[in-house]
C-alpha atoms as a PDB file:
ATOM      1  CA  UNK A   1       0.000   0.000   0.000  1.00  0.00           C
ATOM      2  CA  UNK A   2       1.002   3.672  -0.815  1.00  0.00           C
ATOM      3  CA  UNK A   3       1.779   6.194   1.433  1.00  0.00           C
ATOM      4  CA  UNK A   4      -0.988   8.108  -0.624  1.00  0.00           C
ATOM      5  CA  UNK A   5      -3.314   5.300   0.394  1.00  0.00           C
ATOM      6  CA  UNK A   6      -2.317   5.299   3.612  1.00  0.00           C
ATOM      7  CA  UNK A   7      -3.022   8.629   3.680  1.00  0.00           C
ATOM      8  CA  UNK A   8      -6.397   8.479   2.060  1.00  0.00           C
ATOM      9  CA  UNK A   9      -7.313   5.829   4.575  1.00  0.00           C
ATOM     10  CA  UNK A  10      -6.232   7.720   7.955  1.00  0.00           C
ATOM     11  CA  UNK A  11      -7.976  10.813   6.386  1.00  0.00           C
ATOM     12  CA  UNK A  12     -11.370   8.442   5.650  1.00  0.00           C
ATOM     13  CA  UNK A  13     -11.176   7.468   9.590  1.00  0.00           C
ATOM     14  CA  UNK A  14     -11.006  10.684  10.907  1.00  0.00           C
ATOM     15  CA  UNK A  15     -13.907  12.012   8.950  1.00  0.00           C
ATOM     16  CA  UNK A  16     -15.735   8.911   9.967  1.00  0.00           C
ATOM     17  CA  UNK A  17     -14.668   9.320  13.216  1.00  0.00           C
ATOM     18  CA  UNK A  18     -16.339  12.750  13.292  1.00  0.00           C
ATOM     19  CA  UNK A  19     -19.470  11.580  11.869  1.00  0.00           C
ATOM     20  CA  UNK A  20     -20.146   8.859  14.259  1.00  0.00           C
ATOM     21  CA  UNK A  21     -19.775  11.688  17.072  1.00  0.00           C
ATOM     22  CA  UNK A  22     -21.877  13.771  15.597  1.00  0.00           C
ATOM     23  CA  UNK A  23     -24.453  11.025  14.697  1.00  0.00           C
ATOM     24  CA  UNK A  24     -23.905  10.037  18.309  1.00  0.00           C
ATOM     25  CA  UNK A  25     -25.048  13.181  20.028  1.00  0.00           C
ATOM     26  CA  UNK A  26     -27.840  13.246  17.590  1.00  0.00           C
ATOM     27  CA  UNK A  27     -29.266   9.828  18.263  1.00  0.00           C
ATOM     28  CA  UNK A  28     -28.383  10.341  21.971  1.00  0.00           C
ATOM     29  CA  UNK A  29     -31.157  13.430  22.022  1.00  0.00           C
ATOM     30  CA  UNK A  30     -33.399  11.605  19.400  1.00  0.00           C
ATOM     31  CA  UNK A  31     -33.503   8.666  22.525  1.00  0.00           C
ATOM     32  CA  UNK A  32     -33.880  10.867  24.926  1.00  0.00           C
ATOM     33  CA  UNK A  33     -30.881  10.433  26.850  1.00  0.00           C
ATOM     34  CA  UNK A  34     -30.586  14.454  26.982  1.00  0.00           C
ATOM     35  CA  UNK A  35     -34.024  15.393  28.129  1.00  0.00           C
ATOM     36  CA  UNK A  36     -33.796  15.479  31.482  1.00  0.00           C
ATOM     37  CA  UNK A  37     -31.643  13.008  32.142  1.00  0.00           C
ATOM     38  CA  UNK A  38     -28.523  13.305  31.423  1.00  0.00           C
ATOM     39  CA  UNK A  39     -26.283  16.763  29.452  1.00  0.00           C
ATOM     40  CA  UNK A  40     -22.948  16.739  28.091  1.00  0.00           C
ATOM     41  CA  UNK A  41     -21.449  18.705  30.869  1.00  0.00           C
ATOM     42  CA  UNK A  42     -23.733  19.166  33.650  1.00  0.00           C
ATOM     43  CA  UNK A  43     -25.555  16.524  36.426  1.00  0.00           C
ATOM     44  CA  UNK A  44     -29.594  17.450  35.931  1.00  0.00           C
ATOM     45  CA  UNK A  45     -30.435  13.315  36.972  1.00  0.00           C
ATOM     46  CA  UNK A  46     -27.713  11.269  36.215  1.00  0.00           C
ATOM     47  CA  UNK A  47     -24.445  11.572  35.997  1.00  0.00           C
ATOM     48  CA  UNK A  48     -22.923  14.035  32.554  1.00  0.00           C
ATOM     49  CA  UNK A  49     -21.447  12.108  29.434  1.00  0.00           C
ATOM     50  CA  UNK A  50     -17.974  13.785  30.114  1.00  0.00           C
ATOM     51  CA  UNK A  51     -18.044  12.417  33.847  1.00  0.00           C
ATOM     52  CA  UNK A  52     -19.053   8.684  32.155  1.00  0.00           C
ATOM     53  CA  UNK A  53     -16.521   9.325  29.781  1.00  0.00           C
ATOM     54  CA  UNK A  54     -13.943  10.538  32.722  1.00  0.00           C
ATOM     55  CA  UNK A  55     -14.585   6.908  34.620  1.00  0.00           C
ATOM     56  CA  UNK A  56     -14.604   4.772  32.142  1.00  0.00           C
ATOM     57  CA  UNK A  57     -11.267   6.764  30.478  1.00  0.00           C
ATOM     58  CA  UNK A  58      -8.614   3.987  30.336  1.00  0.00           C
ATOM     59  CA  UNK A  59     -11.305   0.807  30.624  1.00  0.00           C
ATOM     60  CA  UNK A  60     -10.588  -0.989  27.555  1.00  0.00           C
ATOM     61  CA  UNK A  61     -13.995  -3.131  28.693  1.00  0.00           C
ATOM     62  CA  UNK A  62     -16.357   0.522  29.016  1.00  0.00           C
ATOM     63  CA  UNK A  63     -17.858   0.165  25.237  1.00  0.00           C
ATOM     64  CA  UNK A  64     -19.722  -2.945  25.566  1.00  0.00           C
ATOM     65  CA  UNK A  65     -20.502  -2.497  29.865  1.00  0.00           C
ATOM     66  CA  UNK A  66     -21.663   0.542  28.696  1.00  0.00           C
ATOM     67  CA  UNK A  67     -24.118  -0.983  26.022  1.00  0.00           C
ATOM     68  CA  UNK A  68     -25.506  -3.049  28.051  1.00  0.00           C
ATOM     69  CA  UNK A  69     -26.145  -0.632  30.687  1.00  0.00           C
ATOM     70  CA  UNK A  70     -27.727   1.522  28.398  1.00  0.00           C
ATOM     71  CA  UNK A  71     -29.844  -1.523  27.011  1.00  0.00           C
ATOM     72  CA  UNK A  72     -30.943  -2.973  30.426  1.00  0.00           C
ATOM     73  CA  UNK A  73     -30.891  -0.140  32.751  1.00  0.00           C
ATOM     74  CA  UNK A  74     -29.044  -0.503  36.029  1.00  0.00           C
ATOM     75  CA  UNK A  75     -28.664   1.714  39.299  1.00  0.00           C
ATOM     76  CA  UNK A  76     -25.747   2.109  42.134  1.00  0.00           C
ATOM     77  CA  UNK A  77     -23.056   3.013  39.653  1.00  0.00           C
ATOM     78  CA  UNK A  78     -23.732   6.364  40.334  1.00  0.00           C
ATOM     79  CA  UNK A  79     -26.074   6.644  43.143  1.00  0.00           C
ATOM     80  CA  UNK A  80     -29.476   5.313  43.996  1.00  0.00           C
ATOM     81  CA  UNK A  81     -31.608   6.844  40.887  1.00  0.00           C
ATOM     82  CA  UNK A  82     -32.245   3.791  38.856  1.00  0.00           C
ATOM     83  CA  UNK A  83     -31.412   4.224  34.663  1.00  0.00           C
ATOM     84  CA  UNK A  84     -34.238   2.586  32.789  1.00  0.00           C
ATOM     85  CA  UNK A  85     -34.043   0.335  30.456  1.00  0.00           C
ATOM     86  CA  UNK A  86     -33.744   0.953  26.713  1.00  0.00           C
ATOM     87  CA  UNK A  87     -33.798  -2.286  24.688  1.00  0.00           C
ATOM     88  CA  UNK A  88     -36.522  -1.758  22.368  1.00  0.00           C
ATOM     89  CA  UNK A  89     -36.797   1.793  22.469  1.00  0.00           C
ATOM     90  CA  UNK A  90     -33.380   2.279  20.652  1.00  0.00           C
ATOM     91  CA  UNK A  91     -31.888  -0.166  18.304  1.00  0.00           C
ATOM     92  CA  UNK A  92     -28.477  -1.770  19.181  1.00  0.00           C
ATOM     93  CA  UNK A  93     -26.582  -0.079  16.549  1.00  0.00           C
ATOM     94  CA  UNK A  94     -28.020   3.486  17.897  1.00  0.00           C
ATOM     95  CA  UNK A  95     -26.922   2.414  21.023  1.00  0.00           C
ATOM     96  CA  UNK A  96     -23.232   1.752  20.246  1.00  0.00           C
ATOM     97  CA  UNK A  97     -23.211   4.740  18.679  1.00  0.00           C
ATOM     98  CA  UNK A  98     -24.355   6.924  21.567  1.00  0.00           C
ATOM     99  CA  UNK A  99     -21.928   4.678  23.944  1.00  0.00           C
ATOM    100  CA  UNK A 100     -19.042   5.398  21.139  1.00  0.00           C
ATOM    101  CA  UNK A 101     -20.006   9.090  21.275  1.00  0.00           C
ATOM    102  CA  UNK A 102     -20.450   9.623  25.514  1.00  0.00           C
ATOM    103  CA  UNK A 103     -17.173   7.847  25.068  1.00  0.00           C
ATOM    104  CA  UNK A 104     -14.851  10.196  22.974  1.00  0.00           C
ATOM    105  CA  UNK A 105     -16.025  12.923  25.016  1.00  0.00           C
ATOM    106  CA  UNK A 106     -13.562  14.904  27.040  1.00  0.00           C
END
């Protein structure tokens, strides 16, 4: 392979990388993980996606615990208020995207 390919390639996952962040956040408020619930920044219920992001920083495991959290619901994590469940409300795909979005946050 080329450097020019190589290139072409890195460049293609960057952009795609940016999409799937952007798609993340979108899909995130189209579930409504940001009404009420959760924000970006800020604690309104449970905890913000930059704190998830924070604590699950350097768990190579946090994508798929964080799926299936986000699938099944779960509470004591971070505190007593219970997350519902999601399965069937958002599709798995959606889901991984969010996760992969909350995830790249900083």
């Amino acid at each position: 392979m080329s450097i020019r390919n190589l290139v072409m390639l890195a460049a293609g996952l960057v952009l795609a990388g940016n999409a799937l962040a952007e798609n993340g956040e979108a899909l995130a408020k189209k579930g409504n993980c940001l009404t009420g619930c959760h924000a970006i920044d800020k604690k309104p219920l449970g905890p913000s996606f930059k704190d998830v992001a924070a604590k699950y920083k350097n768990d190579k495991g946090a994508q798929v615990t964080l799926e299936k959290k986000v699938r099944n619901g779960g509470v004591g994590v971070w505190g007593s208020i219970p997350m519902p469940a999601t399965a069937g409300s958002i599709s798995d795909g959606d889901i991984k995207a969010i996760v992969q979005w909350v995830l790249s946050l900083k």
